[in-house]
Protein backbone atom coordinates (compact mmCIF):
# COMPACT_ATOMS: atom_id res chain seq x y z
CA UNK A 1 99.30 -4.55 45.30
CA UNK A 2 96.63 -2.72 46.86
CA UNK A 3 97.26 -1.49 50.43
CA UNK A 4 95.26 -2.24 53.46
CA UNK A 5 93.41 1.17 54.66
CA UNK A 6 94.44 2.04 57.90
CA UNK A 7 93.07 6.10 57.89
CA UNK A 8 91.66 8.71 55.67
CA UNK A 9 92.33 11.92 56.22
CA UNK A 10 90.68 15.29 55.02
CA UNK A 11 92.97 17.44 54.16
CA UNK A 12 92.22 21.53 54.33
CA UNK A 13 91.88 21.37 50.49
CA UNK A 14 89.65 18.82 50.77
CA UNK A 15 91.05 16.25 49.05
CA UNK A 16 91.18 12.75 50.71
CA UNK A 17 94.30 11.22 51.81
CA UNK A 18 94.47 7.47 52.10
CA UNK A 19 97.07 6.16 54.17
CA UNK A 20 97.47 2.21 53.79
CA UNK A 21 99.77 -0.68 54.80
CA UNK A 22 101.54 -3.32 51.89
CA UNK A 23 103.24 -6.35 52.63
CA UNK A 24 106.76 -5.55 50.53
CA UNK A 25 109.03 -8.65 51.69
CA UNK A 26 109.59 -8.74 55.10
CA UNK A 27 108.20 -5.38 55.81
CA UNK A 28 105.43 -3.33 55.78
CA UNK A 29 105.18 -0.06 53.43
CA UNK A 30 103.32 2.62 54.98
CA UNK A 31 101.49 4.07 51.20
CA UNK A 32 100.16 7.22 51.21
CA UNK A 33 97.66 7.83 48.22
CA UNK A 34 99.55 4.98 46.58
CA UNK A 35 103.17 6.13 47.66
CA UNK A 36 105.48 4.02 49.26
CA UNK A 37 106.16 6.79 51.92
CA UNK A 38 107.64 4.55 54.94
CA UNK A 39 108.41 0.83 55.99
CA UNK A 40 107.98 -0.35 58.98
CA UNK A 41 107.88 -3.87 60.58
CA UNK A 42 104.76 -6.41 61.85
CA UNK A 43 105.83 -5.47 65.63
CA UNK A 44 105.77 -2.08 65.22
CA UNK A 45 102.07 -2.45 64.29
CA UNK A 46 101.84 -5.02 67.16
CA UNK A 47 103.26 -2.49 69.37
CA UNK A 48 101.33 0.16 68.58
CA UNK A 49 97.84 -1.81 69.26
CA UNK A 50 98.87 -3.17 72.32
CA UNK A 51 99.94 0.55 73.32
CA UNK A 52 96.20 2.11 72.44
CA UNK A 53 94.33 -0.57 71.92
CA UNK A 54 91.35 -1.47 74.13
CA UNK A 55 89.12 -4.85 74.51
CA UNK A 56 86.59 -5.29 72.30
CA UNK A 57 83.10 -6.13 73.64
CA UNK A 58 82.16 -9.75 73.24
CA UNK A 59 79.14 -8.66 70.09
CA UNK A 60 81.61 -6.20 68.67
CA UNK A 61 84.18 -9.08 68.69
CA UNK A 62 82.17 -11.23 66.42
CA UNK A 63 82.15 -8.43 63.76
CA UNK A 64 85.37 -9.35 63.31
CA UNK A 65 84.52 -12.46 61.30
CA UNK A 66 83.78 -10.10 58.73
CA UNK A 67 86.02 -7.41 58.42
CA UNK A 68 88.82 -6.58 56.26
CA UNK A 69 91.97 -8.14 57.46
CA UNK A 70 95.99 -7.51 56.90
CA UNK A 71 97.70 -11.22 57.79
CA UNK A 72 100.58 -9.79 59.83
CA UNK A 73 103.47 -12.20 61.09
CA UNK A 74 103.11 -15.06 63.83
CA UNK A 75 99.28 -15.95 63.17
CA UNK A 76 98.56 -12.18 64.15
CA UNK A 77 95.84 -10.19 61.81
CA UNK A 78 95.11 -6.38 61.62
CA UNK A 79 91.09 -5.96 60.76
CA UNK A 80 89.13 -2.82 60.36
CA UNK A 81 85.92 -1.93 61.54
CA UNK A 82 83.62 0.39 61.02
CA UNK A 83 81.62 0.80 63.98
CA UNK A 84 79.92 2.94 66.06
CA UNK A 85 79.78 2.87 69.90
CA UNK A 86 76.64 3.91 71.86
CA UNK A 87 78.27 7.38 72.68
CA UNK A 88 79.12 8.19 69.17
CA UNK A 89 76.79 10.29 67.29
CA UNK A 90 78.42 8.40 64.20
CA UNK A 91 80.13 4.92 63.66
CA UNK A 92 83.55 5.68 63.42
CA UNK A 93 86.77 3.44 62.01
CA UNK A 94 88.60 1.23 64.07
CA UNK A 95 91.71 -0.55 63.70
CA UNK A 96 91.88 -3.78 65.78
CA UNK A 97 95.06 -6.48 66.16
CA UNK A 98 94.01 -10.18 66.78
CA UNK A 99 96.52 -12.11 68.39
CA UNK A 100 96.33 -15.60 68.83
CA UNK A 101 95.55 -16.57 72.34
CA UNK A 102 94.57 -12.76 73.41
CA UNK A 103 91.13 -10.93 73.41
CA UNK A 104 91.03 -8.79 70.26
CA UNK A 105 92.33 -4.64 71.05
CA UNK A 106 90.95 -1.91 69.00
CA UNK A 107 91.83 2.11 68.71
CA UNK A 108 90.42 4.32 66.52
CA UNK A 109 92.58 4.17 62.90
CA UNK A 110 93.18 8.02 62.82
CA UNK A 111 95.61 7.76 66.10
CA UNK A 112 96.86 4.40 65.16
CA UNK A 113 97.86 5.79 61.37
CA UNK A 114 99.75 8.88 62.81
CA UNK A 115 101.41 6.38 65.05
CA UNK A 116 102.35 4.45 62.44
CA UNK A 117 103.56 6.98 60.13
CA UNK A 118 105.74 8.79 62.99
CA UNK A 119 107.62 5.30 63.17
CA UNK A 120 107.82 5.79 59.74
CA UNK A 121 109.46 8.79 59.83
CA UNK A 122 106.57 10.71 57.20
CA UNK A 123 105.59 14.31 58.11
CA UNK A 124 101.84 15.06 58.84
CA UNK A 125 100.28 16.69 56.40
């Protein structure tokens, strides 16, 4: 199964490293260039969002019809964007959790995915 992208990383070799989330069962494997590296549950992701996540603007929110999505547990989705806000020389990558009932909350993927794989107990690299 091919894992959801949730941040890409240059390393000082510059080399690439993909960081990713699977469904595996009940759980979520964190996969790092196609490595199982971590599991970690649908709330923990929920968590996390909630913790650094911001609201969406209403047109940014209709990107979202689009996107790439992880199904997470309870009607709850995990979509990335990539987007750039007016004070960003660049569009950047966003991860953002849509919750039924709730206004969509994004953070950018780098700080989510080192979030995520500190729950996950994996070393930065």
């Amino acid at each position: 199964m091919t894992a959801f992208t949730i941040r890409e990383h240059i390393r000082p070799d510059s080399t690439v490293e993909v960081t990713g989330l699977a469904r595996r069962g009940d759980e979520l494997a964190l996969v790092i260039d196609g490595v199982d590296r971590g599991r970690l549950t649908d709330l923990a992701v929920v968590v996390v969002l909630r913790r650094y996540g911001r609201a969406l603007e209403p047109e940014v929110a209709t990107l979202l019809a689009d996107a790439p999505r992880l199904t997470l547990r309870d009607g709850r989705a995990l979509c990335r964007l990539h987007w750039r806000a007016a004070v960003d020389a660049g569009a950047r990558d966003w991860l953002v959790l849509c919750e039924p009932g709730a206004e969509p909350v994004a953070a950018l993927s780098p700080t989510i995915g080192a979030a995520l794989a500190h729950l996950a107990g994996v070393k930065a690299s």
